[in-house]
Protein backbone atom coordinates (compact mmCIF):
# COMPACT_ATOMS: atom_id res chain seq x y z
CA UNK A 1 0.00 0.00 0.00
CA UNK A 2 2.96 2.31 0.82
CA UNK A 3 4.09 1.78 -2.92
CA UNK A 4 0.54 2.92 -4.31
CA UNK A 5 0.35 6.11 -1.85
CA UNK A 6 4.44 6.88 -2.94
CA UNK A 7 3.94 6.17 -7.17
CA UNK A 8 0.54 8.48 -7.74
CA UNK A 9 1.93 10.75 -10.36
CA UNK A 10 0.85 13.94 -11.43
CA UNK A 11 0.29 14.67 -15.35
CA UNK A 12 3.38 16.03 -17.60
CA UNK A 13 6.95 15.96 -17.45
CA UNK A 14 9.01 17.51 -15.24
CA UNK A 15 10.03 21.25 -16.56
CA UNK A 16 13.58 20.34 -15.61
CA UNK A 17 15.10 16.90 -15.83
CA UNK A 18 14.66 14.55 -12.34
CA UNK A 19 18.64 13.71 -12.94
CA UNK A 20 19.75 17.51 -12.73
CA UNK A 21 17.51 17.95 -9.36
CA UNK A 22 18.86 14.84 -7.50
CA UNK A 23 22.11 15.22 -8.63
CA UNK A 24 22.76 19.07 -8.41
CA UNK A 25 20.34 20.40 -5.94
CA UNK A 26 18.74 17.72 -3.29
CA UNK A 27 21.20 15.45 -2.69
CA UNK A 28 23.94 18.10 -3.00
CA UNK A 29 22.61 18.55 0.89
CA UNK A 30 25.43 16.87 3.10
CA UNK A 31 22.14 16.38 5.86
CA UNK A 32 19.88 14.83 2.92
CA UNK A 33 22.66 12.52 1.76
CA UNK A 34 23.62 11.76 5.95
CA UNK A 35 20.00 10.88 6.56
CA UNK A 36 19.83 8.30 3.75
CA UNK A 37 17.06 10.35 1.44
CA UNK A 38 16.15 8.94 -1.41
CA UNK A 39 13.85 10.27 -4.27
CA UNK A 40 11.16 8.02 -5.54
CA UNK A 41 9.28 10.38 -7.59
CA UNK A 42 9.62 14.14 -9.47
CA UNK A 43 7.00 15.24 -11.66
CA UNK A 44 5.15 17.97 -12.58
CA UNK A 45 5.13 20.71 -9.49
CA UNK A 46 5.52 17.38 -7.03
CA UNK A 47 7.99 15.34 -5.17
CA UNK A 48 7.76 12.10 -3.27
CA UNK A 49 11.14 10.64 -1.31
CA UNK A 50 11.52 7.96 1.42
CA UNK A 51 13.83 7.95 4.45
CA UNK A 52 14.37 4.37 5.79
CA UNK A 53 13.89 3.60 8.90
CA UNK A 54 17.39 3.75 11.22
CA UNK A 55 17.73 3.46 15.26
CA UNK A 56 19.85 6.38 14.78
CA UNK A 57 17.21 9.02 13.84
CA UNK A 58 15.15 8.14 16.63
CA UNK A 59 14.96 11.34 19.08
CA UNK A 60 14.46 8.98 21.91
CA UNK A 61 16.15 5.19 21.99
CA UNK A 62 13.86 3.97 24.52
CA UNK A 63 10.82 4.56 22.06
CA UNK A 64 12.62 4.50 18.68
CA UNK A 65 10.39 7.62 17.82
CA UNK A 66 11.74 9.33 15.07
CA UNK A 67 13.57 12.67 15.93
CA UNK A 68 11.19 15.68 15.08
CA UNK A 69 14.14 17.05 13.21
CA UNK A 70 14.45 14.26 11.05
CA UNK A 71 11.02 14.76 9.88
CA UNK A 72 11.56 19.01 9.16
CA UNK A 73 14.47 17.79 7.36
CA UNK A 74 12.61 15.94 5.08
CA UNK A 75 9.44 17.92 4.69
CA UNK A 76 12.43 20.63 4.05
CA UNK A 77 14.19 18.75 1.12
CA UNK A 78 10.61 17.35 -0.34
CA UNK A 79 9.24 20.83 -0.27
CA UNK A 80 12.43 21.89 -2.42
CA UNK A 81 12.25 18.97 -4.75
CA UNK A 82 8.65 20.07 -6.10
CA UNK A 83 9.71 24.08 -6.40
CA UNK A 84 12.70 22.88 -8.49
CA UNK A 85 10.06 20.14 -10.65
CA UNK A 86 8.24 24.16 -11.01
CA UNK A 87 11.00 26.14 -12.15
CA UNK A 88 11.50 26.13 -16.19
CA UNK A 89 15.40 26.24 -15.57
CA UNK A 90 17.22 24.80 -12.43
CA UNK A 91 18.23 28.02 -10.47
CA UNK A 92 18.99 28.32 -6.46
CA UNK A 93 15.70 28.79 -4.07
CA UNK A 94 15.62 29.28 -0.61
CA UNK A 95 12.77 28.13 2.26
CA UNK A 96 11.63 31.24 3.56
CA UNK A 97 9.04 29.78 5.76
CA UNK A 98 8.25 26.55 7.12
CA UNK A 99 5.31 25.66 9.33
CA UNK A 100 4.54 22.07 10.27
CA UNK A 101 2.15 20.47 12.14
CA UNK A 102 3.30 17.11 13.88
CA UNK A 103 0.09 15.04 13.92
CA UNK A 104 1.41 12.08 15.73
CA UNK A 105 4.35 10.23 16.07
CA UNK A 106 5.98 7.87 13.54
CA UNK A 107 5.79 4.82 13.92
CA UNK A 108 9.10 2.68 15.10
CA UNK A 109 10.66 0.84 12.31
CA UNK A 110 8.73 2.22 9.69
CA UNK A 111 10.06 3.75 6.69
CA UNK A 112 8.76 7.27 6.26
CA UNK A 113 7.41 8.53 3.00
CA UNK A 114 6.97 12.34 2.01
CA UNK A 115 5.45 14.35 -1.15
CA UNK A 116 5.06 17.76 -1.74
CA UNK A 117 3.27 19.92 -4.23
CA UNK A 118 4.18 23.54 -5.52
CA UNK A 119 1.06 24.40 -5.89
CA UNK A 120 1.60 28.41 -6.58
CA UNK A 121 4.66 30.61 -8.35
CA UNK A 122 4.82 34.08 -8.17
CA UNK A 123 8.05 36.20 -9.74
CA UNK A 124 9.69 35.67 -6.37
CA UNK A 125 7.98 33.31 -4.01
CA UNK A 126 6.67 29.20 -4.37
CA UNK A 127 4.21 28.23 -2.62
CA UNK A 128 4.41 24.67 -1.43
CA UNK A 129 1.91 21.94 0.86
CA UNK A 130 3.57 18.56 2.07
CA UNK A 131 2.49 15.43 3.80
CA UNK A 132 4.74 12.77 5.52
CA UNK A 133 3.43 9.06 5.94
CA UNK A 134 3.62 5.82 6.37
CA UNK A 135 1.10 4.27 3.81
CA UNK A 136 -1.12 7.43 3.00
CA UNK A 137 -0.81 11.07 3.30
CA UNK A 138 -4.42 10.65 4.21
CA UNK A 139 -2.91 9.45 7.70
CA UNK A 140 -0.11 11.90 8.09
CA UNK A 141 2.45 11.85 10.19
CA UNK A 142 3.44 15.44 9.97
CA UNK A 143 1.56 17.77 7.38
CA UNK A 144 3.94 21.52 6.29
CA UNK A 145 3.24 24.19 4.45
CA UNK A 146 6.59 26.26 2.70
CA UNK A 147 7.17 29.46 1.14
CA UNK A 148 10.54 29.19 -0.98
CA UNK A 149 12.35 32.65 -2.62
CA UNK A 150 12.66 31.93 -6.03
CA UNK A 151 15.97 33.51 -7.47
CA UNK A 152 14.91 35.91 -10.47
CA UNK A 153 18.34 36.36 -11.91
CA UNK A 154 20.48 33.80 -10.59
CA UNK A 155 22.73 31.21 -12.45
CA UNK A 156 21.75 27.67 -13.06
CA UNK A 157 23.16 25.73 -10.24
């Protein structure tokens, strides 16, 4: 069931190619690449990664709860991944804001899955929701909504 929730795909290609935003933006992030992200989907304005599970992230051993930190983190990088799927050229953003709500607590041992959609770009600013889950972003975990400075006249990364 994780699978389904992780693979729904939004229509058309990506306005930049998937290769140039894992390779030269996401997982340029030391903390994405320490944490063990990886990208299972970028399409059209959306992003969908995973984070295994590891005893590591937990915030608390006894429970094996994973660190609220961990879970920004990703919400963070997801929320990036669909502004760059936005952008018609790959060009540096930056999260302005980022308010999430933790709506329980992940579940020990579970892999955590996250997606995002850009849903709005203005001249300057993306506008972003995201969901992390288990099996369905129907039963979030955490739920976040971004704003990300778009850069108007900066180089291609």
């Amino acid at each position: 069931m994780a699978e389904n929730a992780a693979n729904r795909t939004a229509p058309g290609p990506p306005r930049v190619s998937p290769e140039m935003i894992t390779e030269r933006a996401i997982m340029a992030a030391p903390q994405n690449r320490a944490l063990g992200m990886e990208i299972i989907a970028l399409v059209d304005r959306e992003a969908v990664f995973r984070l295994a599970y590891r005893d590591d992230l937990a915030g608390n051993a006894e429970t094996g709860v994973l660190h609220g930190g961990v879970i920004t983190t990703l919400l963070d990088a997801v929320s990036g991944g669909a502004v760059f799927c936005s952008l018609p050229a790959l060009s540096p953003v930056a999260t302005l804001d980022l308010r999430i709500d933790y709506l329980k607590p992940a579940t020990p041992g579970k892999d955590l899955f996250a997606r995002a959609r850009c849903y709005k770009t203005t001249r300057h600013i993306a506008f972003v929701r995201a969901w992390a889950y288990h099996q369905s972003q129907d039963d979030a975990v955490a739920t976040a909504s971004s704003l990300f400075m778009l850069s108007s006249s900066a180089k291609p990364l």
